[in-house]
PDB file of N, CA and C in Angstrom:
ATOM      1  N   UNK A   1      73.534 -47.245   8.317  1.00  0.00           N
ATOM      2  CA  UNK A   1      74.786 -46.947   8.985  1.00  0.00           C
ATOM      3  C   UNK A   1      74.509 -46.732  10.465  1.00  0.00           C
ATOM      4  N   UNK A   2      74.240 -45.616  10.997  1.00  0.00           N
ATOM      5  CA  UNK A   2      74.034 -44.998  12.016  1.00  0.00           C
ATOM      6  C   UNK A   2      73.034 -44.192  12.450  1.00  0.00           C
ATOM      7  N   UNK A   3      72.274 -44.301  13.512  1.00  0.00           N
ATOM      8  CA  UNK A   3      70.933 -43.414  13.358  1.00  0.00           C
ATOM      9  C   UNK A   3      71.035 -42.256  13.491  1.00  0.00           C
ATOM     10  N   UNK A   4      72.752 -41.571  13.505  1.00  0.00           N
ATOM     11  CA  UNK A   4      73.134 -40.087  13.151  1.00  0.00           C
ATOM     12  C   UNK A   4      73.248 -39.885  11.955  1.00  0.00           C
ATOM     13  N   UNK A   5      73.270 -40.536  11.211  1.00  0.00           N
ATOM     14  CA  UNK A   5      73.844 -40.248   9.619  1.00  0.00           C
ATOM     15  C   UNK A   5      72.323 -40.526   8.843  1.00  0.00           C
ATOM     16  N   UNK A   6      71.850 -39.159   8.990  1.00  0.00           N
ATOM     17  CA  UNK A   6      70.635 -38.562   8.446  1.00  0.00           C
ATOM     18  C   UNK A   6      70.797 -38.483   6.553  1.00  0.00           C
ATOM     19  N   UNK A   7      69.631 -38.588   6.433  1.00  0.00           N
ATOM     20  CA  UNK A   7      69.938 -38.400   4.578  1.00  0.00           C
ATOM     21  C   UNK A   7      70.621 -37.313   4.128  1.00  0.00           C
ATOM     22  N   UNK A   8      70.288 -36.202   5.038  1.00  0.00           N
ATOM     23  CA  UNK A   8      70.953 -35.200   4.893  1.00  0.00           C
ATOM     24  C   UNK A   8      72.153 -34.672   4.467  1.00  0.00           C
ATOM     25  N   UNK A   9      72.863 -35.824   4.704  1.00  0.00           N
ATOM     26  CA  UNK A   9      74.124 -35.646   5.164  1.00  0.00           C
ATOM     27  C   UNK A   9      75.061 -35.797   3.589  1.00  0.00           C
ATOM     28  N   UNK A  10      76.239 -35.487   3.537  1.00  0.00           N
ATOM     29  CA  UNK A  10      76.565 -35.205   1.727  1.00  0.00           C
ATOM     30  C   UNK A  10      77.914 -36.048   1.974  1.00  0.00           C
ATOM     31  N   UNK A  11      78.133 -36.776   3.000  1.00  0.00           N
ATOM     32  CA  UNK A  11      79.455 -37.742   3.703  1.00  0.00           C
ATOM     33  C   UNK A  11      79.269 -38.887   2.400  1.00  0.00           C
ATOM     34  N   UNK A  12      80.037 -39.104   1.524  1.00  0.00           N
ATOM     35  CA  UNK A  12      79.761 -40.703   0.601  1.00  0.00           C
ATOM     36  C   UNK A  12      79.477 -42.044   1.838  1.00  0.00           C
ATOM     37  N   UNK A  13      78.808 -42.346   1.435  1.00  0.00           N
ATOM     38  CA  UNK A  13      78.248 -43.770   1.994  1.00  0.00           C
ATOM     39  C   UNK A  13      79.495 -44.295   2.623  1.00  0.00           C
ATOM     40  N   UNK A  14      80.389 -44.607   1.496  1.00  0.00           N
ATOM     41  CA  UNK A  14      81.441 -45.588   1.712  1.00  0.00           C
ATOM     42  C   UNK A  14      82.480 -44.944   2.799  1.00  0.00           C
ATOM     43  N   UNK A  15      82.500 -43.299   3.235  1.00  0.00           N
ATOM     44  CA  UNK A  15      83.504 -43.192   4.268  1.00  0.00           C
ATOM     45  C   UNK A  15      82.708 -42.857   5.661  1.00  0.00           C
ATOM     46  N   UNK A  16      81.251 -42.573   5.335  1.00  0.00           N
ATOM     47  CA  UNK A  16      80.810 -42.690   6.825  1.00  0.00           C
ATOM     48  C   UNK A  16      81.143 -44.094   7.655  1.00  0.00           C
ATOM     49  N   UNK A  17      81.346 -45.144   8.043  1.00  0.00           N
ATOM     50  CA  UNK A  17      81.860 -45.775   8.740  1.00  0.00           C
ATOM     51  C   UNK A  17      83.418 -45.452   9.706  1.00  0.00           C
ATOM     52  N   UNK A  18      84.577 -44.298   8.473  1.00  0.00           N
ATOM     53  CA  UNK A  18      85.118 -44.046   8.789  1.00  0.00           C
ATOM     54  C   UNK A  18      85.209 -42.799   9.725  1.00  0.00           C
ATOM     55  N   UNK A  19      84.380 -41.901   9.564  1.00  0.00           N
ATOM     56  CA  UNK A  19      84.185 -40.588   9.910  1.00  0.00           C
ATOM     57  C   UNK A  19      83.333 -41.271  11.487  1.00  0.00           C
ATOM     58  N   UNK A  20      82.285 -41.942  11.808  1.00  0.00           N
ATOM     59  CA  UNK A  20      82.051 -42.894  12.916  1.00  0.00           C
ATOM     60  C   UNK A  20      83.091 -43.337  13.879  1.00  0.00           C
ATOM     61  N   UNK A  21      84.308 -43.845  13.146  1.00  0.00           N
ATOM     62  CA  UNK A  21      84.741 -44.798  13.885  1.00  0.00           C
ATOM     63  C   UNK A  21      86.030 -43.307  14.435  1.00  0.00           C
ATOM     64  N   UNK A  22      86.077 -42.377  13.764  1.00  0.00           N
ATOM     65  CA  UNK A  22      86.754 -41.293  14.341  1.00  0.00           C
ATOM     66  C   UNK A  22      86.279 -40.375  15.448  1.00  0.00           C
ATOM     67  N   UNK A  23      84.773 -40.344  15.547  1.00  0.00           N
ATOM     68  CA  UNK A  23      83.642 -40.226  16.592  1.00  0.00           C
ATOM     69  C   UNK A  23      84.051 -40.993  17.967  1.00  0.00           C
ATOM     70  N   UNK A  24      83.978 -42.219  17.463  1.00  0.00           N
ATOM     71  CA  UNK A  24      84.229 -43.479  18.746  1.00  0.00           C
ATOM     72  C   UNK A  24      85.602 -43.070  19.542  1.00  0.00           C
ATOM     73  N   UNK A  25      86.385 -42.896  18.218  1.00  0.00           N
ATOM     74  CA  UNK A  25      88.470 -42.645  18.842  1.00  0.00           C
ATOM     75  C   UNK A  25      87.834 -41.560  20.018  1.00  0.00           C
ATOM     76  N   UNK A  26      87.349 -40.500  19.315  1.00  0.00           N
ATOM     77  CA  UNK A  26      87.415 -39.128  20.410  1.00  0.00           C
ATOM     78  C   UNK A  26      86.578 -39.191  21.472  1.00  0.00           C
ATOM     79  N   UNK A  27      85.345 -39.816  21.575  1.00  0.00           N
ATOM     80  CA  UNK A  27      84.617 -40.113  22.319  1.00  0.00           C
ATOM     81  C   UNK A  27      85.414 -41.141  23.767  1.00  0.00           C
ATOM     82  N   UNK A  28      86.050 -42.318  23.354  1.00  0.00           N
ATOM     83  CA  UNK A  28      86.846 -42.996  24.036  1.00  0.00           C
ATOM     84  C   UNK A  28      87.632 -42.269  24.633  1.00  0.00           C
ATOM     85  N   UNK A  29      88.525 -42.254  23.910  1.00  0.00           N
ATOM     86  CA  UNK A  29      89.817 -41.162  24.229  1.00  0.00           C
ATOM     87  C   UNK A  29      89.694 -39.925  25.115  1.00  0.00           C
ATOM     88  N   UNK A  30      88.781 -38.685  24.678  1.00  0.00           N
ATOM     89  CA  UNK A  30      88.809 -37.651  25.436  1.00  0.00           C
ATOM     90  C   UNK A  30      87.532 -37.326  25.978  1.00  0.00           C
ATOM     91  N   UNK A  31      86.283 -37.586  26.132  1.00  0.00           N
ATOM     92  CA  UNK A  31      85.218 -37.671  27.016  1.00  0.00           C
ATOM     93  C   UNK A  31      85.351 -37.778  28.220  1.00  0.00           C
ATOM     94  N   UNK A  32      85.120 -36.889  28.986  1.00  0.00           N
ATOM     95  CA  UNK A  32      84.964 -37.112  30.435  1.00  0.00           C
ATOM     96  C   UNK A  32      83.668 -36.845  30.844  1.00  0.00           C
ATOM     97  N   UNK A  33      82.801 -36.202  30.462  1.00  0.00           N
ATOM     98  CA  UNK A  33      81.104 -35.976  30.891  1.00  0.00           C
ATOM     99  C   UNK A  33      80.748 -35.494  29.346  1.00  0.00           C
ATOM    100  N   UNK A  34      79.342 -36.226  29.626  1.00  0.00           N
ATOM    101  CA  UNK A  34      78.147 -35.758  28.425  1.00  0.00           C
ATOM    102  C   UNK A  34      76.920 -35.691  29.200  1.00  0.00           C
ATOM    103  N   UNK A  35      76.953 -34.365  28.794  1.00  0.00           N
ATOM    104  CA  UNK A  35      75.358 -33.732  29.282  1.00  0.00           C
ATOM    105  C   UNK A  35      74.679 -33.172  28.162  1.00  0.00           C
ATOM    106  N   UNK A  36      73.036 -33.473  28.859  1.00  0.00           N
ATOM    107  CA  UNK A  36      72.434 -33.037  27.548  1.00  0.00           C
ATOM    108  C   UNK A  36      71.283 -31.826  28.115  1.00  0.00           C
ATOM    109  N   UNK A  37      71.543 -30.731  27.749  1.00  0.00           N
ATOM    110  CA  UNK A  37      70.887 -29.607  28.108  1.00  0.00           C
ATOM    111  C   UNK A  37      69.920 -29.530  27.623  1.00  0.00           C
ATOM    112  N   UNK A  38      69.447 -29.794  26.696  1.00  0.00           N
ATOM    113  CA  UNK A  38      68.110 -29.495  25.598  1.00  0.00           C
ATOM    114  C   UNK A  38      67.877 -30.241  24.600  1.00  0.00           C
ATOM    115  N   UNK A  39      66.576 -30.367  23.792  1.00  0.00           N
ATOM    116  CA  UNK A  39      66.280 -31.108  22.667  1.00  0.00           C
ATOM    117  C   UNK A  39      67.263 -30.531  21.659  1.00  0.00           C
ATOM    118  N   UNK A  40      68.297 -31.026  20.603  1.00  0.00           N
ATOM    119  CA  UNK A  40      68.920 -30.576  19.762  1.00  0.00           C
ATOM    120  C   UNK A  40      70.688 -29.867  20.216  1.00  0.00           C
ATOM    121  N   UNK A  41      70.647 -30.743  21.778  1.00  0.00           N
ATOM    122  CA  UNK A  41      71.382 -29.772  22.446  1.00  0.00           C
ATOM    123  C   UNK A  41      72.313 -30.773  22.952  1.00  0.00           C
ATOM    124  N   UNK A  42      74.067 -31.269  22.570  1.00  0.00           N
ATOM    125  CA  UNK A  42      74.788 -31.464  23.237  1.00  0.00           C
ATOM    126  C   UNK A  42      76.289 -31.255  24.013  1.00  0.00           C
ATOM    127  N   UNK A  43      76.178 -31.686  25.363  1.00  0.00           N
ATOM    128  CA  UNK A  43      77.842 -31.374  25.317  1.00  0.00           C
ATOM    129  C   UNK A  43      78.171 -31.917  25.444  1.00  0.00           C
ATOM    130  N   UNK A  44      79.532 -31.832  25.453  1.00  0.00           N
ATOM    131  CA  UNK A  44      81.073 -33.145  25.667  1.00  0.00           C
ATOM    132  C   UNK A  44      81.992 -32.378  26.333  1.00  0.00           C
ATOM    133  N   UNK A  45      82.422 -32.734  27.713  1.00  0.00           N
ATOM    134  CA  UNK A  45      83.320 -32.196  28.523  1.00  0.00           C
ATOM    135  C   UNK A  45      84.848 -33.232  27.911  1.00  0.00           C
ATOM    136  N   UNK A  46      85.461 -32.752  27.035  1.00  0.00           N
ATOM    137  CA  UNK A  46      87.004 -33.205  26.609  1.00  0.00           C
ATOM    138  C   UNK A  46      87.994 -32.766  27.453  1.00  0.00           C
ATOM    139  N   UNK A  47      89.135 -34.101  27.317  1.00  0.00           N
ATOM    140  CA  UNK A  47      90.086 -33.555  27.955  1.00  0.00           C
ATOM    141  C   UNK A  47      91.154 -32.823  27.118  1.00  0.00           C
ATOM    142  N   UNK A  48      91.433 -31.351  27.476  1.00  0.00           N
ATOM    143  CA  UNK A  48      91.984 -30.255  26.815  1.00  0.00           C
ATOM    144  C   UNK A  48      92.909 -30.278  25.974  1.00  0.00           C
ATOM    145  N   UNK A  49      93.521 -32.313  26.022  1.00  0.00           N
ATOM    146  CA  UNK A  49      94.780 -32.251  25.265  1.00  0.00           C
ATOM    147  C   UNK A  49      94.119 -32.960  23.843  1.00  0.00           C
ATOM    148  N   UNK A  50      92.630 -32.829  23.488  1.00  0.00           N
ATOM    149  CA  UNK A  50      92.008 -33.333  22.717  1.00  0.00           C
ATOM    150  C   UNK A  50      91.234 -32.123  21.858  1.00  0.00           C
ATOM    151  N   UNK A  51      91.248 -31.070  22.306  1.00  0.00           N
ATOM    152  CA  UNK A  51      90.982 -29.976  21.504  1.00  0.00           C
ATOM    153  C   UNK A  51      90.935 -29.667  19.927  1.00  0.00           C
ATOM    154  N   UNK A  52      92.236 -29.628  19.774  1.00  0.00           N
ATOM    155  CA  UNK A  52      92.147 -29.432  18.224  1.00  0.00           C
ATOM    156  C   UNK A  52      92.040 -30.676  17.365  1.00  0.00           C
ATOM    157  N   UNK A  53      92.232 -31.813  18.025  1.00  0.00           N
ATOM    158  CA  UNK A  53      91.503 -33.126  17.325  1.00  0.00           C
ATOM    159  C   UNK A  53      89.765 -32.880  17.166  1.00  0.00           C
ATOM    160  N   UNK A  54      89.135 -32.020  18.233  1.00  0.00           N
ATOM    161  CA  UNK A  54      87.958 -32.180  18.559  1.00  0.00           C
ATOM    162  C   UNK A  54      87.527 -31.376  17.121  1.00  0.00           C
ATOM    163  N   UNK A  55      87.918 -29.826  17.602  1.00  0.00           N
ATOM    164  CA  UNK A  55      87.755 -29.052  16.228  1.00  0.00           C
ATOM    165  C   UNK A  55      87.948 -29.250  14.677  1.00  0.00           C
ATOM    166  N   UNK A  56      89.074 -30.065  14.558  1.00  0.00           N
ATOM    167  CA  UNK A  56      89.252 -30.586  13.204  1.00  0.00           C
ATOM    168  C   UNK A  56      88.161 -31.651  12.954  1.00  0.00           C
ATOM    169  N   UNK A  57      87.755 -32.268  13.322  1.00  0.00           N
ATOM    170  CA  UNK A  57      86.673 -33.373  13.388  1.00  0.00           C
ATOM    171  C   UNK A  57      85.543 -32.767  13.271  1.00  0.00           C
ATOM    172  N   UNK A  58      84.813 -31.500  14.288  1.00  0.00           N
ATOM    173  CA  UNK A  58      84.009 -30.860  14.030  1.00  0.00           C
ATOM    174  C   UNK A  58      83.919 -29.497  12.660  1.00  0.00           C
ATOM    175  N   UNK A  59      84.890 -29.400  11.824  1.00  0.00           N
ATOM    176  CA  UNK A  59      85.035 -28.428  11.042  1.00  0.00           C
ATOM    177  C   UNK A  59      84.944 -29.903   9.845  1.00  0.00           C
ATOM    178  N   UNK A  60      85.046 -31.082  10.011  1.00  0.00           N
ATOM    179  CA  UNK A  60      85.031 -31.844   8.515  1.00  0.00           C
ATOM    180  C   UNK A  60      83.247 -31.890   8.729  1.00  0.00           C
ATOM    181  N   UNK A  61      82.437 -32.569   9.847  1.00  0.00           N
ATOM    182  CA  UNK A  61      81.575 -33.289  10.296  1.00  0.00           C
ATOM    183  C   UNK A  61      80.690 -31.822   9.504  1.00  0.00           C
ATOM    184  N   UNK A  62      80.504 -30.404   9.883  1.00  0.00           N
ATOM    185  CA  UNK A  62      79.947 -29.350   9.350  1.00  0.00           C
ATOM    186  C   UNK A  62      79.763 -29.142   8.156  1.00  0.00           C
ATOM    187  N   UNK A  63      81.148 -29.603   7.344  1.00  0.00           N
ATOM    188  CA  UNK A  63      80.866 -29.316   5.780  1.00  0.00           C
ATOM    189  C   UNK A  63      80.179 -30.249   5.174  1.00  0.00           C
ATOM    190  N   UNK A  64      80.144 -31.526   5.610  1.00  0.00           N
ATOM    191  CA  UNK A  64      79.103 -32.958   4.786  1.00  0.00           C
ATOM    192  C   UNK A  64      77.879 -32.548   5.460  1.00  0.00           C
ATOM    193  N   UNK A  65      77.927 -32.199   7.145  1.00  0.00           N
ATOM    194  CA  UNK A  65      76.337 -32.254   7.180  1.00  0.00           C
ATOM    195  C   UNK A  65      76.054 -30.611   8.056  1.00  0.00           C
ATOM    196  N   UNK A  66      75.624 -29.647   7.235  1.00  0.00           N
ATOM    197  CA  UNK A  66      75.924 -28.631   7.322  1.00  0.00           C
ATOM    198  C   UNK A  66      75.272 -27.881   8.425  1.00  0.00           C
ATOM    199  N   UNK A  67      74.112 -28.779   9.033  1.00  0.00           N
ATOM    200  CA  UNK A  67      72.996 -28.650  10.188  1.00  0.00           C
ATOM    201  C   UNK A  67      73.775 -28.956  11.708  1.00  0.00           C
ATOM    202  N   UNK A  68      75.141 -29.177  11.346  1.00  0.00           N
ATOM    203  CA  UNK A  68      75.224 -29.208  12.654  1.00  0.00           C
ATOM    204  C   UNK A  68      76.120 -28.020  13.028  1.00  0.00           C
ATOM    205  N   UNK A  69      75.689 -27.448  13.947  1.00  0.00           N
ATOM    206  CA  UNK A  69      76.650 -26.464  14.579  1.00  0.00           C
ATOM    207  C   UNK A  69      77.694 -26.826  15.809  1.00  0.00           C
ATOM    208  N   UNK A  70      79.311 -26.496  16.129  1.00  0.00           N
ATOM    209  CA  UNK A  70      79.728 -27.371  16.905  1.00  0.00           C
ATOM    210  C   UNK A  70      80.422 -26.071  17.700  1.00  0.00           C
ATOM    211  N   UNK A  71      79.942 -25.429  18.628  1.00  0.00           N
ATOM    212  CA  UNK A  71      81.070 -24.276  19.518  1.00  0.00           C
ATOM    213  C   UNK A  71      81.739 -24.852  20.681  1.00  0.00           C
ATOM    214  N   UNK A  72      83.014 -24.402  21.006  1.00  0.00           N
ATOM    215  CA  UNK A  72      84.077 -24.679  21.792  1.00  0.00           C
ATOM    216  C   UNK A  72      84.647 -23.917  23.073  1.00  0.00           C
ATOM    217  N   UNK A  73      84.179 -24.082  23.968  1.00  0.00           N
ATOM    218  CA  UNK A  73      84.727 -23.348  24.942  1.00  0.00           C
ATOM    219  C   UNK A  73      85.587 -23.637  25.906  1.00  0.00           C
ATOM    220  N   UNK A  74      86.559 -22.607  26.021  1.00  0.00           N
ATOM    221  CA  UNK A  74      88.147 -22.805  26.948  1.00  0.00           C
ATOM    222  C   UNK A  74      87.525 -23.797  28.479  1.00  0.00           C
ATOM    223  N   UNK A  75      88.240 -24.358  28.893  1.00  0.00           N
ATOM    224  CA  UNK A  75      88.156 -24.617  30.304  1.00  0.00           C
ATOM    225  C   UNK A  75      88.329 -23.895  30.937  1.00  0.00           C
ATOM    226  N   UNK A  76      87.791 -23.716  32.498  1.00  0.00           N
ATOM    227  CA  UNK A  76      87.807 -22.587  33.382  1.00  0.00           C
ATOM    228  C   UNK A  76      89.225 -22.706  33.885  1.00  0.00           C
ATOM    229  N   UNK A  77      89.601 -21.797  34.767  1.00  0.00           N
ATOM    230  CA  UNK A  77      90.960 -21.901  35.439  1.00  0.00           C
ATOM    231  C   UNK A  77      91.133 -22.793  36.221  1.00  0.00           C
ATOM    232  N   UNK A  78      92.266 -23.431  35.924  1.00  0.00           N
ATOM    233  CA  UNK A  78      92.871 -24.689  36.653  1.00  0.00           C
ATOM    234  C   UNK A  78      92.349 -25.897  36.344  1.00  0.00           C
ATOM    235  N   UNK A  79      91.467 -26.480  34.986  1.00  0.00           N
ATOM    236  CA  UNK A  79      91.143 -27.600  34.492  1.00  0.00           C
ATOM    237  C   UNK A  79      91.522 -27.432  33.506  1.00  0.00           C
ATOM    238  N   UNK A  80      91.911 -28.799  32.952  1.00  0.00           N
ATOM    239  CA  UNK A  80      92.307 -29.169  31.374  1.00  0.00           C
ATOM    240  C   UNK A  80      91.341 -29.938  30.578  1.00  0.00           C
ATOM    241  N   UNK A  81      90.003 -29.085  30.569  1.00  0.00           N
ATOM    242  CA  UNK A  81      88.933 -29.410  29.827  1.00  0.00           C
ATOM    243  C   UNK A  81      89.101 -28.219  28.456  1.00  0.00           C
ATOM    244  N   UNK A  82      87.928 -28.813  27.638  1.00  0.00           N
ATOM    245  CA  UNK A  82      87.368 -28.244  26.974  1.00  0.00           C
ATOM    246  C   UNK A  82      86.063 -28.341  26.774  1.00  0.00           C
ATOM    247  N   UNK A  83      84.871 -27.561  26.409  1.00  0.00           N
ATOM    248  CA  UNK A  83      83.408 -27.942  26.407  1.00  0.00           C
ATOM    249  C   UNK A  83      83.501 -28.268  24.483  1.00  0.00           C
ATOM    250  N   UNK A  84      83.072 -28.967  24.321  1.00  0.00           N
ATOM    251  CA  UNK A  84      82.473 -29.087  22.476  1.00  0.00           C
ATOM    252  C   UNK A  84      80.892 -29.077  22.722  1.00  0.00           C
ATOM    253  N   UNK A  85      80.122 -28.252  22.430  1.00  0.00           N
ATOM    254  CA  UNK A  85      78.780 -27.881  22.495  1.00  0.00           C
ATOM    255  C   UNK A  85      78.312 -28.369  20.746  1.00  0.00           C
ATOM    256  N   UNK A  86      77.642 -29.143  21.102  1.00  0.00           N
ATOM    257  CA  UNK A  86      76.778 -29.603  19.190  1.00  0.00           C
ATOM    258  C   UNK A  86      75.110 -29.106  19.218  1.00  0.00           C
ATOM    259  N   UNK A  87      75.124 -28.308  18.546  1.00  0.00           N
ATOM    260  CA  UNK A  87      73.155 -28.275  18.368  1.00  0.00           C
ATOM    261  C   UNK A  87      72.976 -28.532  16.778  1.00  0.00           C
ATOM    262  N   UNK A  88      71.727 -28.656  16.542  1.00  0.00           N
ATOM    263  CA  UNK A  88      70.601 -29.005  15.542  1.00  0.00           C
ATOM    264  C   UNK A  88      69.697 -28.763  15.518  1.00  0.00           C
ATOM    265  N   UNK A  89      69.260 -27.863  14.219  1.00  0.00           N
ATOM    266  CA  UNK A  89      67.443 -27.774  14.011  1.00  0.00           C
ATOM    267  C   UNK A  89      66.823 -28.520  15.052  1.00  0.00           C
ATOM    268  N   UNK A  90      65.834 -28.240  15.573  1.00  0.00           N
ATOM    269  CA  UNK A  90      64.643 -28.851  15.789  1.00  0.00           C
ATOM    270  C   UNK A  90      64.182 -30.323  14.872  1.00  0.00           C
ATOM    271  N   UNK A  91      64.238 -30.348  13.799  1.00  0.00           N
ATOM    272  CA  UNK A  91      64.007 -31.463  12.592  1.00  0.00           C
ATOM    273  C   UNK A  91      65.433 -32.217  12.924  1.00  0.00           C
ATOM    274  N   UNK A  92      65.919 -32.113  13.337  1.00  0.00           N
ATOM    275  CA  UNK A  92      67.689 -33.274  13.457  1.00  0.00           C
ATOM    276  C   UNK A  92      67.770 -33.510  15.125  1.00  0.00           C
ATOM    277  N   UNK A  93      66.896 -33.395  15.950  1.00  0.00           N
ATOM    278  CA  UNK A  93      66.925 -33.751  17.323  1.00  0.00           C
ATOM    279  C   UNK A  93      67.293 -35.347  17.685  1.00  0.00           C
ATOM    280  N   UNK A  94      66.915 -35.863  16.798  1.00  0.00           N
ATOM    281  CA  UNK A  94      67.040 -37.244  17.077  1.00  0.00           C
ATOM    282  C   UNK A  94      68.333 -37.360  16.620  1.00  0.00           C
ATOM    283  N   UNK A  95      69.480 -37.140  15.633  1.00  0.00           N
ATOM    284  CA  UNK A  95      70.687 -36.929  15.388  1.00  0.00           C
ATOM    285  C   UNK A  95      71.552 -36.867  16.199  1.00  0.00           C
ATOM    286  N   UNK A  96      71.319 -35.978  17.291  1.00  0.00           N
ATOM    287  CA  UNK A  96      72.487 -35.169  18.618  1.00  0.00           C
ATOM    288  C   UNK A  96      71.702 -36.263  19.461  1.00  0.00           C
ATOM    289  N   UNK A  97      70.902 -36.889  20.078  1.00  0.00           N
ATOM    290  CA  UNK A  97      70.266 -37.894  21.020  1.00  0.00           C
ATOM    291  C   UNK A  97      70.980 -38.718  20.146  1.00  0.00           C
ATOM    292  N   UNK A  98      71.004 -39.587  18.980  1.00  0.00           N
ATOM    293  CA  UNK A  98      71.665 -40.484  19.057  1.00  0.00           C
ATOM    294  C   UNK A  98      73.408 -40.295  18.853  1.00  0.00           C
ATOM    295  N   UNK A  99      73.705 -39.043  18.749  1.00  0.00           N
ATOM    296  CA  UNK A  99      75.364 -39.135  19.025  1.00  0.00           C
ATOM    297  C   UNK A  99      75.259 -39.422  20.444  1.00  0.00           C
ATOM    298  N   UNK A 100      74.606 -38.710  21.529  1.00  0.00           N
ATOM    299  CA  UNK A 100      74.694 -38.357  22.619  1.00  0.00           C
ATOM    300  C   UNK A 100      75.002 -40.024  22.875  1.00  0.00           C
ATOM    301  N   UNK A 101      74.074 -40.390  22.933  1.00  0.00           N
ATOM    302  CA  UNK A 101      73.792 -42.184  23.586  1.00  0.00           C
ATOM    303  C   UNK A 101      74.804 -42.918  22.829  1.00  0.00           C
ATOM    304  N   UNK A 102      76.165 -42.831  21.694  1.00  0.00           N
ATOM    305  CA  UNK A 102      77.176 -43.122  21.007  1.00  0.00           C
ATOM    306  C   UNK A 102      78.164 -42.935  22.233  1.00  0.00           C
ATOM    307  N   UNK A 103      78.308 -41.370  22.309  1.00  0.00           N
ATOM    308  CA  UNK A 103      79.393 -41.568  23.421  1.00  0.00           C
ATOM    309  C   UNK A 103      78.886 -41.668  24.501  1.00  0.00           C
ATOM    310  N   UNK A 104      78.325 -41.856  24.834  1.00  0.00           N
ATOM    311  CA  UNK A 104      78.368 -42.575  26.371  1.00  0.00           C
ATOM    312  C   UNK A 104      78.196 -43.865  26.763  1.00  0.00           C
ATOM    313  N   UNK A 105      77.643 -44.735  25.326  1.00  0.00           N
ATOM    314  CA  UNK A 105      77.902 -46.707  25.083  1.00  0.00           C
ATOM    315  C   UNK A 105      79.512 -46.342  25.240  1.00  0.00           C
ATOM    316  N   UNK A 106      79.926 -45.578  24.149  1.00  0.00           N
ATOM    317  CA  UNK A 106      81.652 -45.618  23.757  1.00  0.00           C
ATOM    318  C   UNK A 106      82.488 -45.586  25.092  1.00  0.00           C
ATOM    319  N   UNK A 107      82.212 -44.343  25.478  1.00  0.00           N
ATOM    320  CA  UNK A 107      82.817 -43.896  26.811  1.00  0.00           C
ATOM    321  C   UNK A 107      82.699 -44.676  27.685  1.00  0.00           C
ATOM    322  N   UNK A 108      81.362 -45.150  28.086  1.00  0.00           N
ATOM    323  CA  UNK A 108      81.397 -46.317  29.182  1.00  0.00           C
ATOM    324  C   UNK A 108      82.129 -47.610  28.870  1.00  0.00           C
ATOM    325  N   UNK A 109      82.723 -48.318  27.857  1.00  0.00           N
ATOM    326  CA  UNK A 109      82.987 -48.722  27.631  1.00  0.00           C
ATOM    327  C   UNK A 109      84.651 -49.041  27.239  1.00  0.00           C
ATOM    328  N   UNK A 110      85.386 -47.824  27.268  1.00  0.00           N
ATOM    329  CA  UNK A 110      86.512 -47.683  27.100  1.00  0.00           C
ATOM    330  C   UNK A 110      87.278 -47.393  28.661  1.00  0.00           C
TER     331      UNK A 110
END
C-alpha cells in the first residue's frame, strides 16, 4: 500500500486506500506548512476551517493504528491556523517521514 501503513496497523487491507486517499483530501485541501521537528516528529500547519475534519481523521487513524499520537493546537491570535502535531515510537519513525514526504508531494501539487 503505502510505506505508512506499517503491519501494525489493524485498518483492513481493503479500506486503507480509502483512509489514504482521505490523508491526500486534507493534506491538499488544508496544509499550509509541514515541518518536521524531530525523528518521529510531525507538524501540519492547517487552515482553521479544517480542524475538526483534521481531528475526526486523527481520532479514526489512532484506533487502527494505535502508535500514533495526534495533538492539536489553537492558532495564535489573528490566524486561522491550526497546528496537528503527529509523533511515533522511535520503532515507527519511518511512518511520520513517510506521511511527512505524502503531504508535501500532495500539497505541492494541489
Amino acid at each position: 500500500m503505502t510505506s505508512w501503513t506499517p503491519d501494525a496497523c489493524t485498518l483492513p487491507t481493503a479500506e486503507q486506500p480509502l483512509r489514504v486517499a482521505e490523508f491526500d483530501a486534507l493534506f491538499a485541501d488544508a496544509v499550509q506548512r509541514v515541518e518536521r521537528p524531530g525523528d518521529g516528529r510531525l507538524r501540519l500547519v492547517l487552515d482553521g476551517a479544517a480542524e475538526e475534519r483534521a481531528r475526526e481523521l486523527a481520532e479514526r487513524e489512532t484506533r487502527c493504528c494505535s502508535f500514533f499520537t495526534f495533538a492539536f493546537t489553537s492558532a495564535r491570535e489573528g490566524e486561522d491556523t491550526v497546528v496537528m502535531e503527529v509523533t511515533v515510537p522511535d520503532e515507527h519513525a519511518a511512518v511520520v517521514e513517510a506521511m511527512a514526504d505524502r503531504a508535501e508531494a500532495v500539497r505541492s501539487t494541489s
